[in-house]
PDB file of N, CA and C in Angstrom:
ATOM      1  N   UNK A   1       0.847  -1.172   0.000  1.00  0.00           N
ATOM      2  CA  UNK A   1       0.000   0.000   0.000  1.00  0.00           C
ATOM      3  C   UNK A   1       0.897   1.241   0.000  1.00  0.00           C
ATOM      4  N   UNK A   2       0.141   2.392  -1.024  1.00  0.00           N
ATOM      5  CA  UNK A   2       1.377   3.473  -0.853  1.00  0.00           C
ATOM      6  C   UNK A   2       1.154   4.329   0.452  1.00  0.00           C
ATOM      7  N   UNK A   3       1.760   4.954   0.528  1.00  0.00           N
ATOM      8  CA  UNK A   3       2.048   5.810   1.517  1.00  0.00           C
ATOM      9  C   UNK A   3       0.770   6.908   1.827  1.00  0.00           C
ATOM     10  N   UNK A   4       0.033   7.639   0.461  1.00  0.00           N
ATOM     11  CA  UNK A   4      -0.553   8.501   0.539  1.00  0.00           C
ATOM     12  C   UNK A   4      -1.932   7.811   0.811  1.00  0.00           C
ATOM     13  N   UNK A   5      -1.830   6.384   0.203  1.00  0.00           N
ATOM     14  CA  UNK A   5      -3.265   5.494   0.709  1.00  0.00           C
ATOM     15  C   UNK A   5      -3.122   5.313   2.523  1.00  0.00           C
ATOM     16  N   UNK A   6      -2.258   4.488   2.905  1.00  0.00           N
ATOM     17  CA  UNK A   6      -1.828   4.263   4.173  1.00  0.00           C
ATOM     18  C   UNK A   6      -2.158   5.770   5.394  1.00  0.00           C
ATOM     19  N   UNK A   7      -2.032   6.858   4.447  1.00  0.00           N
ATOM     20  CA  UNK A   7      -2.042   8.413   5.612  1.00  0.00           C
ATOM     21  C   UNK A   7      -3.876   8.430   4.994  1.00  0.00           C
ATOM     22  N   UNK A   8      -4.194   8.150   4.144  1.00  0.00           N
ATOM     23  CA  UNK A   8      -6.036   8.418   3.864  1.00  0.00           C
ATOM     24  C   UNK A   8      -6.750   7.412   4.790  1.00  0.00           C
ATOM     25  N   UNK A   9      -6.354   6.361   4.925  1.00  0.00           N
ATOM     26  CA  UNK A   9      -6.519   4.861   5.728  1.00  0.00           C
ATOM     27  C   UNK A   9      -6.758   5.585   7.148  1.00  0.00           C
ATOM     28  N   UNK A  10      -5.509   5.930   7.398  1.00  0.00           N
ATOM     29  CA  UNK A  10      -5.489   6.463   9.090  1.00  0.00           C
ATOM     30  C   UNK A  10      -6.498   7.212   9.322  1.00  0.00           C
ATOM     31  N   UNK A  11      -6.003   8.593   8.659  1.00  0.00           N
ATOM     32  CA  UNK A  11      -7.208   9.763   8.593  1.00  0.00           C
ATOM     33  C   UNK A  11      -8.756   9.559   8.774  1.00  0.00           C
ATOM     34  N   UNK A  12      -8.932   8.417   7.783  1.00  0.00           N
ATOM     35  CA  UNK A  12     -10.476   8.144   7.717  1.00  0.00           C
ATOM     36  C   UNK A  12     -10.734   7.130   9.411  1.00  0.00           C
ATOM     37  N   UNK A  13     -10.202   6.041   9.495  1.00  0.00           N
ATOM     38  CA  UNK A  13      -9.977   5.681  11.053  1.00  0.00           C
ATOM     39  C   UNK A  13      -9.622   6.411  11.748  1.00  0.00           C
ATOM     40  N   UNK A  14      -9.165   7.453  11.972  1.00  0.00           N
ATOM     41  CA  UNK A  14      -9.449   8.240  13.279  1.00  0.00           C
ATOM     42  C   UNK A  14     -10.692   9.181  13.155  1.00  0.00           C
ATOM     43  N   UNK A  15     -11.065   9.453  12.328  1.00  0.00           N
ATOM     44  CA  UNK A  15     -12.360  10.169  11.639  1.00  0.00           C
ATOM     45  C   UNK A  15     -13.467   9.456  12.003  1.00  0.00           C
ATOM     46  N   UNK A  16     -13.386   8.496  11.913  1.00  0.00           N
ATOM     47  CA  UNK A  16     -14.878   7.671  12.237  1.00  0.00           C
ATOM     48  C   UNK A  16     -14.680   6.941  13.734  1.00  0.00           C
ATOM     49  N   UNK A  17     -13.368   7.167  14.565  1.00  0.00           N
ATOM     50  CA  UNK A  17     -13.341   6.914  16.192  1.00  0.00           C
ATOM     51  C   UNK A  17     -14.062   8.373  16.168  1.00  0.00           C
ATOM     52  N   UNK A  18     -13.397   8.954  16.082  1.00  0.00           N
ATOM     53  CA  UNK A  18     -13.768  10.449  16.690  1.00  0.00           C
ATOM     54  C   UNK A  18     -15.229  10.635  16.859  1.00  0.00           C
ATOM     55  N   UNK A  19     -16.191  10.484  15.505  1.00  0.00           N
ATOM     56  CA  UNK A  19     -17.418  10.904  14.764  1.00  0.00           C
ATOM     57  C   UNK A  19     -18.594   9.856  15.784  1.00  0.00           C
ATOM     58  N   UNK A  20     -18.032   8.631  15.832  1.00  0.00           N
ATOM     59  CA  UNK A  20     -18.245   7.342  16.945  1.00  0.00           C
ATOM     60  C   UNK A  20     -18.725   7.899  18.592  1.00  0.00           C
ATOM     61  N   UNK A  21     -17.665   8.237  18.667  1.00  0.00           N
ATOM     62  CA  UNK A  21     -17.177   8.642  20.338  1.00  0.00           C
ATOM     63  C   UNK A  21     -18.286  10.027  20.665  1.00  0.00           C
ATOM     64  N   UNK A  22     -18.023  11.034  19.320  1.00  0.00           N
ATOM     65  CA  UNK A  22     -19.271  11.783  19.708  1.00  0.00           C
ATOM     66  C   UNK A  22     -20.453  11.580  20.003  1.00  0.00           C
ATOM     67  N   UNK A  23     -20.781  10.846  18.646  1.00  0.00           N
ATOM     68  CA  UNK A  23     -22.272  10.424  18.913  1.00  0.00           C
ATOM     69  C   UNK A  23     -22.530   9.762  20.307  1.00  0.00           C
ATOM     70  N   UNK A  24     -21.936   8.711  20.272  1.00  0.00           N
ATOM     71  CA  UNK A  24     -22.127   7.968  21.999  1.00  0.00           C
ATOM     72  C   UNK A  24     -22.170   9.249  23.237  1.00  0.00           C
ATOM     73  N   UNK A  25     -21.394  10.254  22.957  1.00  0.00           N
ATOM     74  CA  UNK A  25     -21.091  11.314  24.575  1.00  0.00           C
ATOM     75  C   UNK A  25     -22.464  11.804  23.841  1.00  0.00           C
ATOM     76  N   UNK A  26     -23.077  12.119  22.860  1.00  0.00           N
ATOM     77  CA  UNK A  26     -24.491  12.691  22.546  1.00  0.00           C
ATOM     78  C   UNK A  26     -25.552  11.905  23.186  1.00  0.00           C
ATOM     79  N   UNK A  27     -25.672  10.657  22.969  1.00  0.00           N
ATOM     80  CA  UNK A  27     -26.742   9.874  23.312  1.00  0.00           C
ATOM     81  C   UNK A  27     -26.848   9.865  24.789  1.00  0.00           C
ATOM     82  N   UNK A  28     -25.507   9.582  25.377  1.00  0.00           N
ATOM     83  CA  UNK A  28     -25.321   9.613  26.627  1.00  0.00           C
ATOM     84  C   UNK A  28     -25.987  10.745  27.365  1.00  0.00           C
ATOM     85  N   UNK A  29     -25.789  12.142  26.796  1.00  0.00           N
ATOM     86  CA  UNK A  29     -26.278  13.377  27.880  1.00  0.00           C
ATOM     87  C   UNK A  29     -27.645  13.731  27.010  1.00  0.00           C
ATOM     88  N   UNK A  30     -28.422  12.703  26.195  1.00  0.00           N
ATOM     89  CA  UNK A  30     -29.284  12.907  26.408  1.00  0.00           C
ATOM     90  C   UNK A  30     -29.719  14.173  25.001  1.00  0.00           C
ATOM     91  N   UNK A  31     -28.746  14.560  24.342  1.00  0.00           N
ATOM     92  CA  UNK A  31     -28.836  15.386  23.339  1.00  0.00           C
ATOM     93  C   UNK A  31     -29.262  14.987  21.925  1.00  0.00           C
ATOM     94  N   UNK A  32     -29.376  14.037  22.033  1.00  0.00           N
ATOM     95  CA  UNK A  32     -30.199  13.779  21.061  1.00  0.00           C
ATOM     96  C   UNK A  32     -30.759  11.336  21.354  1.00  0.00           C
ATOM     97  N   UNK A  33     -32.152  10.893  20.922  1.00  0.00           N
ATOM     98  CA  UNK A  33     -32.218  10.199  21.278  1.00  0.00           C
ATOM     99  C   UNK A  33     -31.920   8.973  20.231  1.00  0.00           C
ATOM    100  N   UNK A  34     -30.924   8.011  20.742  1.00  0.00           N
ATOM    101  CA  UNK A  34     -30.145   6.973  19.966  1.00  0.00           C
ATOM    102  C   UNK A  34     -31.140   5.680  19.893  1.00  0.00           C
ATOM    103  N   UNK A  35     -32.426   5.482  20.757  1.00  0.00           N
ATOM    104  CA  UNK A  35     -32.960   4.475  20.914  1.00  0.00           C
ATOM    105  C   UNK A  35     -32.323   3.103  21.218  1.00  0.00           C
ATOM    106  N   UNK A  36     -30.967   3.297  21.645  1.00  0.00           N
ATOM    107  CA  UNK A  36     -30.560   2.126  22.525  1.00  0.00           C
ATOM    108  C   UNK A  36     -30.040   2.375  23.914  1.00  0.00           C
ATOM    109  N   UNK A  37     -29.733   1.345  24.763  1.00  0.00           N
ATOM    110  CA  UNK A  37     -29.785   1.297  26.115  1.00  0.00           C
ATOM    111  C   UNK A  37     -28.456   1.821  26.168  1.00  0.00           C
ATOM    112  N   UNK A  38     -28.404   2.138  27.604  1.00  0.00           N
ATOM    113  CA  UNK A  38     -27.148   2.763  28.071  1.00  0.00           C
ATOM    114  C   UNK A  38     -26.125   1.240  27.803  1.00  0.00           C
ATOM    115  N   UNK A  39     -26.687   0.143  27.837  1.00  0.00           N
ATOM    116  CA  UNK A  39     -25.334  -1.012  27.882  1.00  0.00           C
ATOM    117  C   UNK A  39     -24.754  -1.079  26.789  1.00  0.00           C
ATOM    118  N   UNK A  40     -25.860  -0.644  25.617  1.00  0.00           N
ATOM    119  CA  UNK A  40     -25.161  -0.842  24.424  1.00  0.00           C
ATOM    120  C   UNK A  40     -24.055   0.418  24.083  1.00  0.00           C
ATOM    121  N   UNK A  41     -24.210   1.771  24.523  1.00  0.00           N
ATOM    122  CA  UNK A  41     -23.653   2.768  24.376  1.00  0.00           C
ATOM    123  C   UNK A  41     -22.101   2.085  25.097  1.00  0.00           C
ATOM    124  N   UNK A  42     -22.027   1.408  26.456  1.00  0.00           N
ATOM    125  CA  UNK A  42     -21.008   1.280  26.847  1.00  0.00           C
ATOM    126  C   UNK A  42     -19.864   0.488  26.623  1.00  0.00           C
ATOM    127  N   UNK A  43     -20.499  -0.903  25.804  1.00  0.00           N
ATOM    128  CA  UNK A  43     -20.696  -1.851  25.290  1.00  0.00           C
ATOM    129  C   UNK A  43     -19.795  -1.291  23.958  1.00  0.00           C
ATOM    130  N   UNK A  44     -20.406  -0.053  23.465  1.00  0.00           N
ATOM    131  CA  UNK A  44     -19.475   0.280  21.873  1.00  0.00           C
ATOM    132  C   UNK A  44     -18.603   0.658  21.913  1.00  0.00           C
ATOM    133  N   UNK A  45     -18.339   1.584  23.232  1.00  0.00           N
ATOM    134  CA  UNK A  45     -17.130   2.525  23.323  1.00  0.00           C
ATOM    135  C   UNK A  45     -16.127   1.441  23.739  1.00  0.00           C
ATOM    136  N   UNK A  46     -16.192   0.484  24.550  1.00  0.00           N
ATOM    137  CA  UNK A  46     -15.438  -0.618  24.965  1.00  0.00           C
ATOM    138  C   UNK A  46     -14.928  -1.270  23.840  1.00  0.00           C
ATOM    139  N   UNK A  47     -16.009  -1.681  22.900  1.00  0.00           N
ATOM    140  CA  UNK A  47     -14.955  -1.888  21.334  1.00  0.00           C
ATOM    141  C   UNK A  47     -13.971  -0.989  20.741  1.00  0.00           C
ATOM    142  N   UNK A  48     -14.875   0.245  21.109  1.00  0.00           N
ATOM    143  CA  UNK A  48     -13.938   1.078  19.973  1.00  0.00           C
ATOM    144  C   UNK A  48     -12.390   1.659  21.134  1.00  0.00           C
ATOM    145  N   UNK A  49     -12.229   1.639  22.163  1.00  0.00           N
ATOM    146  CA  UNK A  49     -11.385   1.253  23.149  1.00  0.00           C
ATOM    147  C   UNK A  49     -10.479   0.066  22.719  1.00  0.00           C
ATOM    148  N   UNK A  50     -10.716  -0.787  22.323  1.00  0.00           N
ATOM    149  CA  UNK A  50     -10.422  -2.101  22.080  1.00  0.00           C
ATOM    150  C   UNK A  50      -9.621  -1.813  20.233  1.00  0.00           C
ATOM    151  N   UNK A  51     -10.256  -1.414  19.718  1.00  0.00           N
ATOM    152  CA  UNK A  51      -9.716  -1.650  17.773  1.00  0.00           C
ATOM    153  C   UNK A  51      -9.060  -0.254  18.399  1.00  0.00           C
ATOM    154  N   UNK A  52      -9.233   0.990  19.341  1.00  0.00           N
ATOM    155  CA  UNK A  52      -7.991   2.207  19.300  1.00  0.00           C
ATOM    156  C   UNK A  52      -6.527   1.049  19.858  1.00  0.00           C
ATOM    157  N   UNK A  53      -6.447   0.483  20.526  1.00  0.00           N
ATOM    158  CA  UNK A  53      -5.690  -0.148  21.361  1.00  0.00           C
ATOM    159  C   UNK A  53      -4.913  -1.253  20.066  1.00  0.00           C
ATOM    160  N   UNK A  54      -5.570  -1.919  19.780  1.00  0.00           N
ATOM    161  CA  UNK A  54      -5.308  -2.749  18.500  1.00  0.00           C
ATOM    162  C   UNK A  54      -4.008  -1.900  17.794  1.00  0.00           C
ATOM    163  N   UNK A  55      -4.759  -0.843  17.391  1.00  0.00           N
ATOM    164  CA  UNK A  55      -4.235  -0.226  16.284  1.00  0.00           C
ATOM    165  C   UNK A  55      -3.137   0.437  16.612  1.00  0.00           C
ATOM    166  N   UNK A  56      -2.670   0.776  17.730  1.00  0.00           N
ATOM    167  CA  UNK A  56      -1.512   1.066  18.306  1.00  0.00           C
ATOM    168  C   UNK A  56      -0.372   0.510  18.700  1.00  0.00           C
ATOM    169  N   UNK A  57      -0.915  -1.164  18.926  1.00  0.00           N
ATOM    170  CA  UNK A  57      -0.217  -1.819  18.861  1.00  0.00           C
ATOM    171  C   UNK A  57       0.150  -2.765  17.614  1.00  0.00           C
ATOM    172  N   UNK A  58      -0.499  -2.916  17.034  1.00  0.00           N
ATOM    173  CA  UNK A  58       0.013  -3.639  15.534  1.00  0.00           C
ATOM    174  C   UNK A  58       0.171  -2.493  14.511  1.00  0.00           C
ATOM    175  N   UNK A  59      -0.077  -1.356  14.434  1.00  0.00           N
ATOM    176  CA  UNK A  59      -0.327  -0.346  13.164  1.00  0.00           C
ATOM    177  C   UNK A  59      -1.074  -0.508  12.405  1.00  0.00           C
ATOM    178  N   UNK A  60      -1.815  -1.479  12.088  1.00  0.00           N
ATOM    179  CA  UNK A  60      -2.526  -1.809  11.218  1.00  0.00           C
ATOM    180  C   UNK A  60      -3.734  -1.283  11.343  1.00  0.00           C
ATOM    181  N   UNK A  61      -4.712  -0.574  10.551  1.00  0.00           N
ATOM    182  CA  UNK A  61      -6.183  -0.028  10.792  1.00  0.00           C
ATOM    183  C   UNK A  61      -7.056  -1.059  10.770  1.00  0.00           C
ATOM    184  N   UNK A  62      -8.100  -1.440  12.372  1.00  0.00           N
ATOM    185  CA  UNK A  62      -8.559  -2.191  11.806  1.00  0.00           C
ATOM    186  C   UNK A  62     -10.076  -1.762  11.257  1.00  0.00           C
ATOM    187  N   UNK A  63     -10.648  -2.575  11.089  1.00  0.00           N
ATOM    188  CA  UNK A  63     -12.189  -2.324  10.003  1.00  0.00           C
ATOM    189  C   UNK A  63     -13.259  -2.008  11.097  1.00  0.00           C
ATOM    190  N   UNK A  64     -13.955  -0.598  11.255  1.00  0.00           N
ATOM    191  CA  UNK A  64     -15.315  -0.267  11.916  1.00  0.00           C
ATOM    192  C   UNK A  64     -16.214  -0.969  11.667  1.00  0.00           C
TER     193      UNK A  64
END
């Protein structure tokens, strides 16, 4: 993979943690309604906790 794919790769994975993480702190305070339970909200961030962690340790992006 080239280089300029590999920096679009990242970009877009940290783009969609970020975009992720908002929405969840949204649902959470209530600012707008997600129609799922608080377990599942906690439940996602714990994944996405999990593939940030991944990805720091292998480099590799993994798939949302």
């Amino acid at each position: 993979m080239s280089k300029k794919n590999e920096l679009k790769d990242y970009f877009l994975f940290v783009s969609r943690l970020s975009a992720e993480r908002s929405l969840i702190a949204d649902c959470k305070l209530g600012k707008i309604d997600c129609g799922v339970s608080p377990s599942f909200l906690l439940a996602r961030e714990r994944i996405l906790d999990e593939l940030e962690k991944q990805f720091y340790k292998t480099g590799e992006i993994p798939r949302i």
